[in-house]
N, C-alpha and C. Protein backbone atom coordinates (compact mmCIF):
# COMPACT_ATOMS: atom_id res chain seq x y z
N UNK A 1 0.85 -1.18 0.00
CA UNK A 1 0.00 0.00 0.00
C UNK A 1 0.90 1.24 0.00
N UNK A 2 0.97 1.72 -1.25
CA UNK A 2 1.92 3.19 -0.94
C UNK A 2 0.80 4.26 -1.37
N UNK A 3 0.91 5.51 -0.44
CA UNK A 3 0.40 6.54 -0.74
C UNK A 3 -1.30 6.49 0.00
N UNK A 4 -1.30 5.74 1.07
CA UNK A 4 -2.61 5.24 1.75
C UNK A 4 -2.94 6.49 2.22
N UNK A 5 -4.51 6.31 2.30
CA UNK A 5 -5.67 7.11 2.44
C UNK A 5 -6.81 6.59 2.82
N UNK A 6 -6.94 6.97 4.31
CA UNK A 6 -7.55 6.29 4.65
C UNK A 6 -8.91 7.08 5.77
N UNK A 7 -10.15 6.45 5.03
CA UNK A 7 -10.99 7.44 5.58
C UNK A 7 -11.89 6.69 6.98
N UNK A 8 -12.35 7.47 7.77
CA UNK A 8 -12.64 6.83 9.08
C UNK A 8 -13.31 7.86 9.64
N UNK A 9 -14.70 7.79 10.77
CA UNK A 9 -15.18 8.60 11.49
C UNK A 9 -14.08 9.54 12.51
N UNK A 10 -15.00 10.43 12.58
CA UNK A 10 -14.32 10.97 13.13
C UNK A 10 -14.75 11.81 14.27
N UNK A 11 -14.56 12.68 15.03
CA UNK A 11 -13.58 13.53 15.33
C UNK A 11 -12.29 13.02 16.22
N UNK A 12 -10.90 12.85 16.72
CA UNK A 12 -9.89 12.74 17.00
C UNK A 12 -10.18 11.70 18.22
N UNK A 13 -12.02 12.12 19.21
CA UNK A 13 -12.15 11.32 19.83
C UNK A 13 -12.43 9.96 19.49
N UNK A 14 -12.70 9.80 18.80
CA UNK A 14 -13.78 8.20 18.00
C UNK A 14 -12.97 7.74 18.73
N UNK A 15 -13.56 6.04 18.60
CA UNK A 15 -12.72 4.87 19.00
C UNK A 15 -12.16 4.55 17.03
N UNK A 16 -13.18 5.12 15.75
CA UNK A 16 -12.76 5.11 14.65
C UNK A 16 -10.91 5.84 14.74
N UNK A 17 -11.32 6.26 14.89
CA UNK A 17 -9.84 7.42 14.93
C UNK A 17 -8.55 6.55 15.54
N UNK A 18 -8.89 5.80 16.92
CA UNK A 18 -7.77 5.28 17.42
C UNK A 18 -7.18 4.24 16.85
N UNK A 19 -8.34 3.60 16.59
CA UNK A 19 -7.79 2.00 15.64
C UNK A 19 -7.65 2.38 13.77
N UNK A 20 -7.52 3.59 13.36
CA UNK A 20 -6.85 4.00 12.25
C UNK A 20 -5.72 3.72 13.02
N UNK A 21 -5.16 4.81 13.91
CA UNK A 21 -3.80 4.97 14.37
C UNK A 21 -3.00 3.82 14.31
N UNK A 22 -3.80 2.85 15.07
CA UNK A 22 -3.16 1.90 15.30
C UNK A 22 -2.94 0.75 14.06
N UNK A 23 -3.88 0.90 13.24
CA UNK A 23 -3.58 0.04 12.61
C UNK A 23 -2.27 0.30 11.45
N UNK A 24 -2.29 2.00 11.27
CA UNK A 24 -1.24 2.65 10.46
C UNK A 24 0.06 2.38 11.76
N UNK A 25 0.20 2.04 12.56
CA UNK A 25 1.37 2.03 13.06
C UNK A 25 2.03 0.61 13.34
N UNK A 26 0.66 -0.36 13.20
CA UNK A 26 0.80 -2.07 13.24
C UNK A 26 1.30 -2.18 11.76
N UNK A 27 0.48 -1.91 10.73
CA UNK A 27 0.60 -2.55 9.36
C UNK A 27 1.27 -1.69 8.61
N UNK A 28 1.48 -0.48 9.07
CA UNK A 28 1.58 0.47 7.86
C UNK A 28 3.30 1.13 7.82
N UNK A 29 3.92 0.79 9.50
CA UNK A 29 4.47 1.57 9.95
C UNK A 29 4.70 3.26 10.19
N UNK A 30 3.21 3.74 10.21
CA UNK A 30 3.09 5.25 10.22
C UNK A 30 3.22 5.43 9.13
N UNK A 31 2.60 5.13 7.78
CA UNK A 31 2.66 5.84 6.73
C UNK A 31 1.15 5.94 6.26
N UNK A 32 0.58 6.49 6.47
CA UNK A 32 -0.76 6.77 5.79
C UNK A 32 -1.03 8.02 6.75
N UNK A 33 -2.14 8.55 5.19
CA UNK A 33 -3.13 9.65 6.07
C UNK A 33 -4.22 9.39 6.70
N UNK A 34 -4.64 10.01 7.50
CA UNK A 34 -6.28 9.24 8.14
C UNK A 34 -6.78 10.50 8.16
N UNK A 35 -8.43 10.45 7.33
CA UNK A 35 -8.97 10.94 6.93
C UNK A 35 -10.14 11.04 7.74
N UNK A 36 -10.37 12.14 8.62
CA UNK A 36 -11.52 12.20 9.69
C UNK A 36 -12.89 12.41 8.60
N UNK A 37 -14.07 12.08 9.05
CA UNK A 37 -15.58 12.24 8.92
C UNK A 37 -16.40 12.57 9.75
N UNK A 38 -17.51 13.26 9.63
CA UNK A 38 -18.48 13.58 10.73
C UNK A 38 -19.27 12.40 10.62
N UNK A 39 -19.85 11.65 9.62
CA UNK A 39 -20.27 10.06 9.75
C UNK A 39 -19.94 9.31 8.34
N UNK A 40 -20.09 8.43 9.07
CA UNK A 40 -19.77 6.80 8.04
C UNK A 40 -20.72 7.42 6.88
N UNK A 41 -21.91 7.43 6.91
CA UNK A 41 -22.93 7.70 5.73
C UNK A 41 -21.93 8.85 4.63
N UNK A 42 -21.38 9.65 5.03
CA UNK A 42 -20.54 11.34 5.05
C UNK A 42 -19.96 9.86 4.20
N UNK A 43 -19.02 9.53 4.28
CA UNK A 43 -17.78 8.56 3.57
C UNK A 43 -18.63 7.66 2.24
N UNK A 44 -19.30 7.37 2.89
CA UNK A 44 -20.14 5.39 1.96
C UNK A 44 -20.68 6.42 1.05
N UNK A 45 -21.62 7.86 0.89
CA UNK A 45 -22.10 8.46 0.02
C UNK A 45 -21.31 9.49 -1.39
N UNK A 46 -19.72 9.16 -0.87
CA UNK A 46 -18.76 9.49 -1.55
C UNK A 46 -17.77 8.81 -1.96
N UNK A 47 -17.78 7.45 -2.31
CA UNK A 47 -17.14 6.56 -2.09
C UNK A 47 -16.66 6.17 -3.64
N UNK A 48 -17.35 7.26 -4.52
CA UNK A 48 -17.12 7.59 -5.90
C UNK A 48 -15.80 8.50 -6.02
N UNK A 49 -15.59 9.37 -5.12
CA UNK A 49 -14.50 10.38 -4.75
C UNK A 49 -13.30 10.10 -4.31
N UNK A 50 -13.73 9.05 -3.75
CA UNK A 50 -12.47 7.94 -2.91
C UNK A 50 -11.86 7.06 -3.72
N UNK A 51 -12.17 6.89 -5.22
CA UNK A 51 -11.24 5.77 -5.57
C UNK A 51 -10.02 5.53 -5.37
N UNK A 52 -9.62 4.09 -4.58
CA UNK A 52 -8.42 3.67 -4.70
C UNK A 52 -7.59 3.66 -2.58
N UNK A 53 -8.81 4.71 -2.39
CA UNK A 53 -8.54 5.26 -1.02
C UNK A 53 -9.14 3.97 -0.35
N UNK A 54 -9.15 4.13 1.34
CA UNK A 54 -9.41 3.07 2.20
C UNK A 54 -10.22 3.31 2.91
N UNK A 55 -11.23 2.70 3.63
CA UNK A 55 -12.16 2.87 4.02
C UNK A 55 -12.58 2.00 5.77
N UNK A 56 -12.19 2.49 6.67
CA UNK A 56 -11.99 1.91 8.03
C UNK A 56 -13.58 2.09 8.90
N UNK A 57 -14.09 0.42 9.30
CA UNK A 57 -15.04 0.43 9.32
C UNK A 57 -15.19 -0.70 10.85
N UNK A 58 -15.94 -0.53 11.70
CA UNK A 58 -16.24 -1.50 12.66
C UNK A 58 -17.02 -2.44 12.42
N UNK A 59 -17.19 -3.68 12.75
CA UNK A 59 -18.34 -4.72 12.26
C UNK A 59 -19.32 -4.67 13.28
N UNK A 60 -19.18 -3.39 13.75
CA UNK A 60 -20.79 -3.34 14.52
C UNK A 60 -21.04 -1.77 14.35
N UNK A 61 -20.73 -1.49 12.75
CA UNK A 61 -21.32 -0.27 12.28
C UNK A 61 -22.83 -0.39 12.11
N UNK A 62 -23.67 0.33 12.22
CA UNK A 62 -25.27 0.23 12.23
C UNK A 62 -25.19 2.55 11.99
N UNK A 63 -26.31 2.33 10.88
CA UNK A 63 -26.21 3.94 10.60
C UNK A 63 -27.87 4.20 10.65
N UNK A 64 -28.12 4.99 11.14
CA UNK A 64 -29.59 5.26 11.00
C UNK A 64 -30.09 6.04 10.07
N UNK A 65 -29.06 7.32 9.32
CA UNK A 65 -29.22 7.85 8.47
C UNK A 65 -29.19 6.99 6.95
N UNK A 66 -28.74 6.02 7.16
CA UNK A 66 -28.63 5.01 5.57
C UNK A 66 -29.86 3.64 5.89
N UNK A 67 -30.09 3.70 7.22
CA UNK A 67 -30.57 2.53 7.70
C UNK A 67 -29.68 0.92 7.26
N UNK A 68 -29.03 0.81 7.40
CA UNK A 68 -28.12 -0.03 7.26
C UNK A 68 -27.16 -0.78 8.65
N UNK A 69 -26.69 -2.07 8.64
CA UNK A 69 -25.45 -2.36 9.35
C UNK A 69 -24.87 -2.95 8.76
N UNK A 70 -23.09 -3.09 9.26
CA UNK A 70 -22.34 -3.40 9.03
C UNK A 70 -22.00 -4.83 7.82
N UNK A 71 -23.40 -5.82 8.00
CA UNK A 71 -23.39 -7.06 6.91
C UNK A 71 -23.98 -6.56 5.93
N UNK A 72 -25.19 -5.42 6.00
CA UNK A 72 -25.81 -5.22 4.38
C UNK A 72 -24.92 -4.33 4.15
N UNK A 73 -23.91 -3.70 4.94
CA UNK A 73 -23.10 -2.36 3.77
C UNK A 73 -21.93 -3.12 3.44
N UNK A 74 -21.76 -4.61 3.83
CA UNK A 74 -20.48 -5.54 3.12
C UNK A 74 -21.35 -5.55 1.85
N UNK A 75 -22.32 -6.37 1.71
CA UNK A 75 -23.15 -6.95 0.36
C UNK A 75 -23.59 -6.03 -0.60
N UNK A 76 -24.29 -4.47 0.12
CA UNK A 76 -24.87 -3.55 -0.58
C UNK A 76 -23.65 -2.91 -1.82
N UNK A 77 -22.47 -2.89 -1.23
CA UNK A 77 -21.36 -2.04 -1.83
C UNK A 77 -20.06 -3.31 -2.28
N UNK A 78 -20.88 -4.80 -2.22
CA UNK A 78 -19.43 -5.53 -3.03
C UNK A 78 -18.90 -4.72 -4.28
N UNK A 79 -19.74 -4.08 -5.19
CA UNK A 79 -19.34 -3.72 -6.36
C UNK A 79 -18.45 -2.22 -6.27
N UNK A 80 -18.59 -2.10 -4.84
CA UNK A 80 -17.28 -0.74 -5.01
C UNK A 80 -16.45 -0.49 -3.80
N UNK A 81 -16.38 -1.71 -2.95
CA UNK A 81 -15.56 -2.24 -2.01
C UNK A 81 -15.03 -3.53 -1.85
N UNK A 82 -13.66 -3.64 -1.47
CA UNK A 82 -12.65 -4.78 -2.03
C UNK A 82 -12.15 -4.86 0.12
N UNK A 83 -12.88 -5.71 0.49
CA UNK A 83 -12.21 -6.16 1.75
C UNK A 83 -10.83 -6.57 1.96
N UNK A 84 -9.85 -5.61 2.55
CA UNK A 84 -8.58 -5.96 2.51
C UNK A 84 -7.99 -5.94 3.85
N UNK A 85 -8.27 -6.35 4.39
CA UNK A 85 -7.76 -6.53 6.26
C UNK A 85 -8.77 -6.37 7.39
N UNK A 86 -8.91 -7.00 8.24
CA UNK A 86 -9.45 -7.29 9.58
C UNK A 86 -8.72 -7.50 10.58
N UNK A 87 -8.97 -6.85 11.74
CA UNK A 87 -8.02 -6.64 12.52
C UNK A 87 -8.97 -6.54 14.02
N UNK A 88 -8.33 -7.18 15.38
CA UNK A 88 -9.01 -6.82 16.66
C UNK A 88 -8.51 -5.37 17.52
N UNK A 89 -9.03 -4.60 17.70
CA UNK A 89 -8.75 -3.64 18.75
C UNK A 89 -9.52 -2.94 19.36
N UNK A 90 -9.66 -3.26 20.56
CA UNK A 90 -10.08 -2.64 21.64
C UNK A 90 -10.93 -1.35 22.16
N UNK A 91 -12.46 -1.18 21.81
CA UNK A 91 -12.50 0.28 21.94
C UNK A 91 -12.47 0.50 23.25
N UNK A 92 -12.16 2.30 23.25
CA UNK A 92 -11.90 2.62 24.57
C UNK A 92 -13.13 2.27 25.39
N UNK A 93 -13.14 2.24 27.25
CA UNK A 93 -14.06 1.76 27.76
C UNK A 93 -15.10 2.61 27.56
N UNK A 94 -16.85 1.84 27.38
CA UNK A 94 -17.92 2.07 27.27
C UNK A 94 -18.44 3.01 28.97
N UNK A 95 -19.07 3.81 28.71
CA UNK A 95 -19.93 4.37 29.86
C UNK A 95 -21.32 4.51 29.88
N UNK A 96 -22.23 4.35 30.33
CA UNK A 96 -23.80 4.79 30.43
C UNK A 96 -23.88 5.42 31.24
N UNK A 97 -24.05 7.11 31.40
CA UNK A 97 -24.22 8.02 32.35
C UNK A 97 -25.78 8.43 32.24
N UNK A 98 -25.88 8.96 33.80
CA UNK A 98 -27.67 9.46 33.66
C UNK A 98 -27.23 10.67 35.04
N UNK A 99 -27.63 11.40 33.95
CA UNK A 99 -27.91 12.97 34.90
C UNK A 99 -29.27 12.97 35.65
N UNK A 100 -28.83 12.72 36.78
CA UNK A 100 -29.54 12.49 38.24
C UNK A 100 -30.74 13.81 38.17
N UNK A 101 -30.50 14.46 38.03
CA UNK A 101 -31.50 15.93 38.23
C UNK A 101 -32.61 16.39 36.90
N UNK A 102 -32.52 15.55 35.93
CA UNK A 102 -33.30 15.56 34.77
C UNK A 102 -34.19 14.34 34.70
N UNK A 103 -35.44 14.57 34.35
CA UNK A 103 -36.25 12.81 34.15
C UNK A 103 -37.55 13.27 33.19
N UNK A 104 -36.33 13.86 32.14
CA UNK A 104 -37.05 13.54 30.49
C UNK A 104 -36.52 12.58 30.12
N UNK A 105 -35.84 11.88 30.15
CA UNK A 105 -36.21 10.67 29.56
C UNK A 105 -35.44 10.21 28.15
N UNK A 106 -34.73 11.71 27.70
CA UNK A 106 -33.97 11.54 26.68
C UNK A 106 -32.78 10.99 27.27
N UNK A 107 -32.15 10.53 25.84
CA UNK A 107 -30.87 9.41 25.78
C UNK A 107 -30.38 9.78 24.37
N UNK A 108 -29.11 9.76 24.53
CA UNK A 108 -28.06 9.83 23.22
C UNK A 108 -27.41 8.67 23.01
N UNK A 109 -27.47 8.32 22.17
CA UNK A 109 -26.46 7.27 21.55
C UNK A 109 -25.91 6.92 20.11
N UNK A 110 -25.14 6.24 19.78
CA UNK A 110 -24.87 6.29 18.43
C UNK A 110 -25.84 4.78 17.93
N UNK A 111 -26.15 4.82 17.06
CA UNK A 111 -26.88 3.71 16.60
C UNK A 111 -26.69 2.26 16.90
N UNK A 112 -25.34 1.90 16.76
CA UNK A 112 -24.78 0.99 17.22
C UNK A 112 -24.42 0.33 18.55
N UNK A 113 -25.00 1.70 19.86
CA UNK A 113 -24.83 1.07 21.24
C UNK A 113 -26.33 1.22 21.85
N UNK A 114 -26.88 1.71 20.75
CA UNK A 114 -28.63 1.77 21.37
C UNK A 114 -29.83 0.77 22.04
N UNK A 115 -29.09 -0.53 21.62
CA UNK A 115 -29.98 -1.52 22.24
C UNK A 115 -29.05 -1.65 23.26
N UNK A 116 -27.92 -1.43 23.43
CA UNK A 116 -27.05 -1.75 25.09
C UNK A 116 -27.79 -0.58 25.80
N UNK A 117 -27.88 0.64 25.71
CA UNK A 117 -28.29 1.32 26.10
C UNK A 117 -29.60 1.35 26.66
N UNK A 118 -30.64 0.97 26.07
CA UNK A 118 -32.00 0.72 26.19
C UNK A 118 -32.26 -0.35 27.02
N UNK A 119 -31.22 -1.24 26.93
CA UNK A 119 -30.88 -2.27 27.95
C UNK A 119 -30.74 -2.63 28.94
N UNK A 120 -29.92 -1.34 29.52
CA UNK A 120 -29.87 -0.90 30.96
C UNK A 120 -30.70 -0.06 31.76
N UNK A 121 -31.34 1.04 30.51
CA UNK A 121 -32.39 2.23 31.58
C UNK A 121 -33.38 2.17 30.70
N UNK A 122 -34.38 2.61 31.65
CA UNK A 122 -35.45 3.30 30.90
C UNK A 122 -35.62 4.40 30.45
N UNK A 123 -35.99 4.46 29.17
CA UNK A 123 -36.25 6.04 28.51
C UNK A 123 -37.28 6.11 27.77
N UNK A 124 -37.33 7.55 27.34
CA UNK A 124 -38.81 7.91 26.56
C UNK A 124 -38.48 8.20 25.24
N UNK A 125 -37.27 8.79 24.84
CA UNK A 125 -37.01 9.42 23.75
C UNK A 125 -35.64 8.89 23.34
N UNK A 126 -35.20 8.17 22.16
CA UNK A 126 -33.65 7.98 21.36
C UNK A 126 -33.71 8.75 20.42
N UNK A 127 -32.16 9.41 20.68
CA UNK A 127 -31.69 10.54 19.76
C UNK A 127 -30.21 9.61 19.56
N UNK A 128 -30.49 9.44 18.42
CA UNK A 128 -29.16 9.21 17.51
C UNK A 128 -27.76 10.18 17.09
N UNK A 129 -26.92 9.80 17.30
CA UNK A 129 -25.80 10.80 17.24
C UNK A 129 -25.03 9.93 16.14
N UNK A 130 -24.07 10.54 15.61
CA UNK A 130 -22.88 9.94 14.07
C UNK A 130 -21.80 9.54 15.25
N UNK A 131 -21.47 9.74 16.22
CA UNK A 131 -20.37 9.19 17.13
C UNK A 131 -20.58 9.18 18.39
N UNK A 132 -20.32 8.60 19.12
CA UNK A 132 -20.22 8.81 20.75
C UNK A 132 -19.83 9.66 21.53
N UNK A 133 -18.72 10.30 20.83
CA UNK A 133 -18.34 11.84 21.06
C UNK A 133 -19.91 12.27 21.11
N UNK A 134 -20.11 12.62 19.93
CA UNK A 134 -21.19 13.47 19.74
C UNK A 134 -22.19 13.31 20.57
N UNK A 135 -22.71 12.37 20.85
CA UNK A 135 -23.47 11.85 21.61
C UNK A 135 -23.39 12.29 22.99
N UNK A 136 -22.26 12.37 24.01
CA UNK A 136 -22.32 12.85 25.07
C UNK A 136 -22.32 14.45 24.39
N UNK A 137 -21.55 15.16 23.92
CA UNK A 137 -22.18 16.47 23.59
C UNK A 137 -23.68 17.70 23.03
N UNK A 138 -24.32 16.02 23.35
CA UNK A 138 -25.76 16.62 22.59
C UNK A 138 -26.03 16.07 24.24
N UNK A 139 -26.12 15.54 24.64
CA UNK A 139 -26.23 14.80 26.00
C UNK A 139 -26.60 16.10 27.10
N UNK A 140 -25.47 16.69 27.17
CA UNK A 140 -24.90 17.56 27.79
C UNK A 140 -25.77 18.88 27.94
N UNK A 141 -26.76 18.96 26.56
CA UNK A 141 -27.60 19.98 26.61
C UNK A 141 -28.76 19.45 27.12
N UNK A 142 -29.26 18.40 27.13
CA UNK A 142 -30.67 18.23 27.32
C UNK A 142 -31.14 16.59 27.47
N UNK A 143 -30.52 15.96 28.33
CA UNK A 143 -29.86 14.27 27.87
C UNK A 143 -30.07 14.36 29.02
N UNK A 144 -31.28 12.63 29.97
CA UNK A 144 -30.75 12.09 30.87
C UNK A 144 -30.02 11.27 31.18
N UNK A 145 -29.86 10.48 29.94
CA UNK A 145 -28.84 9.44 29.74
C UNK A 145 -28.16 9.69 28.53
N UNK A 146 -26.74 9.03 28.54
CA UNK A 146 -26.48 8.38 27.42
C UNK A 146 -24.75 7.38 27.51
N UNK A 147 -24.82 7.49 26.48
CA UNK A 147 -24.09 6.00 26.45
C UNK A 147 -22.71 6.82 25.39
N UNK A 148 -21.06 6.44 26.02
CA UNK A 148 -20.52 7.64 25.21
C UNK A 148 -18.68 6.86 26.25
N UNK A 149 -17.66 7.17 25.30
CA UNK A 149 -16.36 6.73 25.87
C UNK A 149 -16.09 7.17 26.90
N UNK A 150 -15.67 6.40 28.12
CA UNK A 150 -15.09 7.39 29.40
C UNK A 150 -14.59 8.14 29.16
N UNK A 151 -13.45 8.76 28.40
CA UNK A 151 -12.49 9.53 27.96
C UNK A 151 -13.39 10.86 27.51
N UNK A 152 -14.47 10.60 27.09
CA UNK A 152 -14.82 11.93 26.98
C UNK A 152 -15.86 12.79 27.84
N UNK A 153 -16.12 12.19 28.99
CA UNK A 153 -16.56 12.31 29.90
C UNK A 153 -15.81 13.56 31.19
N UNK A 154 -16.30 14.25 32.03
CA UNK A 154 -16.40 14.62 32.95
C UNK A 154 -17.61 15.16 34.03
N UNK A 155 -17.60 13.90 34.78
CA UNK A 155 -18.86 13.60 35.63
C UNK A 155 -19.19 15.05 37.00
N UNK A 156 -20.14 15.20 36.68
CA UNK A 156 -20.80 16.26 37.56
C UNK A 156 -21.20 15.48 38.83
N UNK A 157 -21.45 16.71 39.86
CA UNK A 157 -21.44 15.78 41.31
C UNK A 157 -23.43 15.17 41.07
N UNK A 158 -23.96 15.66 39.77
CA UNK A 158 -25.32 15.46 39.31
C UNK A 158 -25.32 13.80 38.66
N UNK A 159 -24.17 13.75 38.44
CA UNK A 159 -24.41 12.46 37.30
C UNK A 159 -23.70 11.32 37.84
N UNK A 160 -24.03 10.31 37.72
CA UNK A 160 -23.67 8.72 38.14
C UNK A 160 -23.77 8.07 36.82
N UNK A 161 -22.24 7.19 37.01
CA UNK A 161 -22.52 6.13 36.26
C UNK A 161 -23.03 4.82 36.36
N UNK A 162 -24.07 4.75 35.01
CA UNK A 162 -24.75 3.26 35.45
C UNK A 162 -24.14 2.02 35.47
N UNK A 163 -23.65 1.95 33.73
CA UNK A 163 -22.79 0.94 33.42
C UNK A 163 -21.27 1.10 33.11
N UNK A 164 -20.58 0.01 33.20
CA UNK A 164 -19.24 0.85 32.41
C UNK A 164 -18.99 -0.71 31.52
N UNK A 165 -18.31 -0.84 30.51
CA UNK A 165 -17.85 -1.94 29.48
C UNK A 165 -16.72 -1.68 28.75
N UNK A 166 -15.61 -2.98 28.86
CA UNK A 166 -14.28 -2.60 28.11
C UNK A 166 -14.42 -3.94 26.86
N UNK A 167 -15.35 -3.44 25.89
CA UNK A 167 -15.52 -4.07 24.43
C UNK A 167 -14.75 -4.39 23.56
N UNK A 168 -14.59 -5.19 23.00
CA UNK A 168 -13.04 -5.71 21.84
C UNK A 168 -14.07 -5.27 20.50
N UNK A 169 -13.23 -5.25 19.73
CA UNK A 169 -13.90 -4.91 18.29
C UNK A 169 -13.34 -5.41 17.06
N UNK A 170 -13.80 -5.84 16.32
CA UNK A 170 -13.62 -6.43 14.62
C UNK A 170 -13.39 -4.44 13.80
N UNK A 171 -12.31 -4.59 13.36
CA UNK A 171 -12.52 -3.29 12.30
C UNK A 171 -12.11 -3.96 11.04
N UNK A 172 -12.60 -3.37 9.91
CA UNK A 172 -12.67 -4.16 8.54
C UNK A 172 -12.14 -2.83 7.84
N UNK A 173 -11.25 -3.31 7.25
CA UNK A 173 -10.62 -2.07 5.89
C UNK A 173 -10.78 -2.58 4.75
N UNK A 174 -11.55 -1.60 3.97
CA UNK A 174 -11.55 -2.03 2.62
C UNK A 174 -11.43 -1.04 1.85
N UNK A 175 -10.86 -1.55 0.84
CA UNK A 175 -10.46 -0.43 -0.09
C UNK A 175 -11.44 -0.09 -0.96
N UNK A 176 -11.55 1.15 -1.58
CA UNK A 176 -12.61 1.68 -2.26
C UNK A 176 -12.56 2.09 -4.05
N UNK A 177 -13.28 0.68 -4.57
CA UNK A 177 -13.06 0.63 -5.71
C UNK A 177 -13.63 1.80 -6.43
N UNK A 178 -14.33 2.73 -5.67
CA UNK A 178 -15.08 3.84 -6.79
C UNK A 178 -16.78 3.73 -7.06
C-alpha cells in the first residue's frame, strides 16, 4: 500500500480514529493519512470520490441515516468495495451516564450502542448521534442518559454512572473501488 488514504469517522475522539492509528502504526508503519468524517454515511455516500482510497469500518457499524449495518453495507457495496484486512482492537471503555437531576427521559447514543443502552435504563425518547463523542455532547444539553467513551466524559457531582464496558472490536478495511 503506498500513498494510503484512509478514511474513518471521526472527530480525533472516536474509538474510529484510534484504531486507524493503530492500525497505520501495526501494518503500515506510520505511513498513511487518516482521513476524519463527521459520519460513516458522510464517507459510503462518496465513495465515488475515494477511488483507490481506504475505508476503516467496525463490524458493529449500524447507521440510521442510511438505515443499514455493518453485513448489508459488506453486500450492498461488493461492487465498489474490495475487503482488505481485519483486525481486533479494543474500543476505549464504554460508559452509560444518567444525569440524576433531569427525568425527560432523553438518551443519546450512536446507533450501534442503542440496544445496550435501552438495555440498561429506561427512557422515553432515542436521539441518535454519528459518534459517541457526539453523543455525550448533545447529552450535555438536554440528555438524561447516554451511552458515550469514558475519555470523553467529565462527571458532575449530578451524574452517576450506570454501566461501564471494556468491548473488543472487529474493524474491517476495505479499499474503495469507486
Amino acid at each position: 500500500m503506498s500513498s494510503v488514504i484512509i478514511h474513518t469517522l471521526g472527530p480525533q475522539e472516536t474509538d474510529s480514529n484510534d484504531a486507524a492509528h493503530y492500525y497505520v502504526q501495526q501494518k503500515l508503519a506510520g505511513k498513511a493519512q487518516i482521513t476524519l468524517h463527521d459520519s460513516y454515511a458522510e464517507i459510503i455516500q462518496c465513495f465515488s470520490q475515494y477511488q483507490n482510497d481506504f475505508f476503516l469500518v467496525p463490524t458493529a457499524f449500524k447507521s440510521a441515516a442510511l438505515n443499514i449495518t455493518w453485513g448489508e453495507l459488506h453486500y450492498q457495496y461488493l461492487d465498489q468495495l474490495l475487503l482488505q484486512d481485519c483486525f481486533m482492537h479494543r474500543l476505549n471503555p464504554l460508559v452509560i451516564i444518567e444525569n440524576c437531576t433531569r427525568k425527560n427521559g432523553i438518551a443519546y447514543s450512536h446507533p450501534a450502542t442503542a440496544k445496550l443502552l435501552t438495555s440498561k435504563v429506561k427512557l422515553q425518547h432515542m436521539r441518535y448521534s454519528s459518534s459517541k463523542y457526539l453523543a455525550y455532547q448533545q447529552y450535555l444539553c438536554d440528555g438524561q442518559y447516554v451511552l458515550t467513551n469514558e475519555k470523553n466524559i467529565a462527571l458532575s457531582p449530578n451524574e452517576k454512572i450506570v454501566a461501564r464496558y471494556e468491548p473488543q472490536m472487529i474493524w474491517s478495511l476495505y479499499q474503495i473501488k469507486g
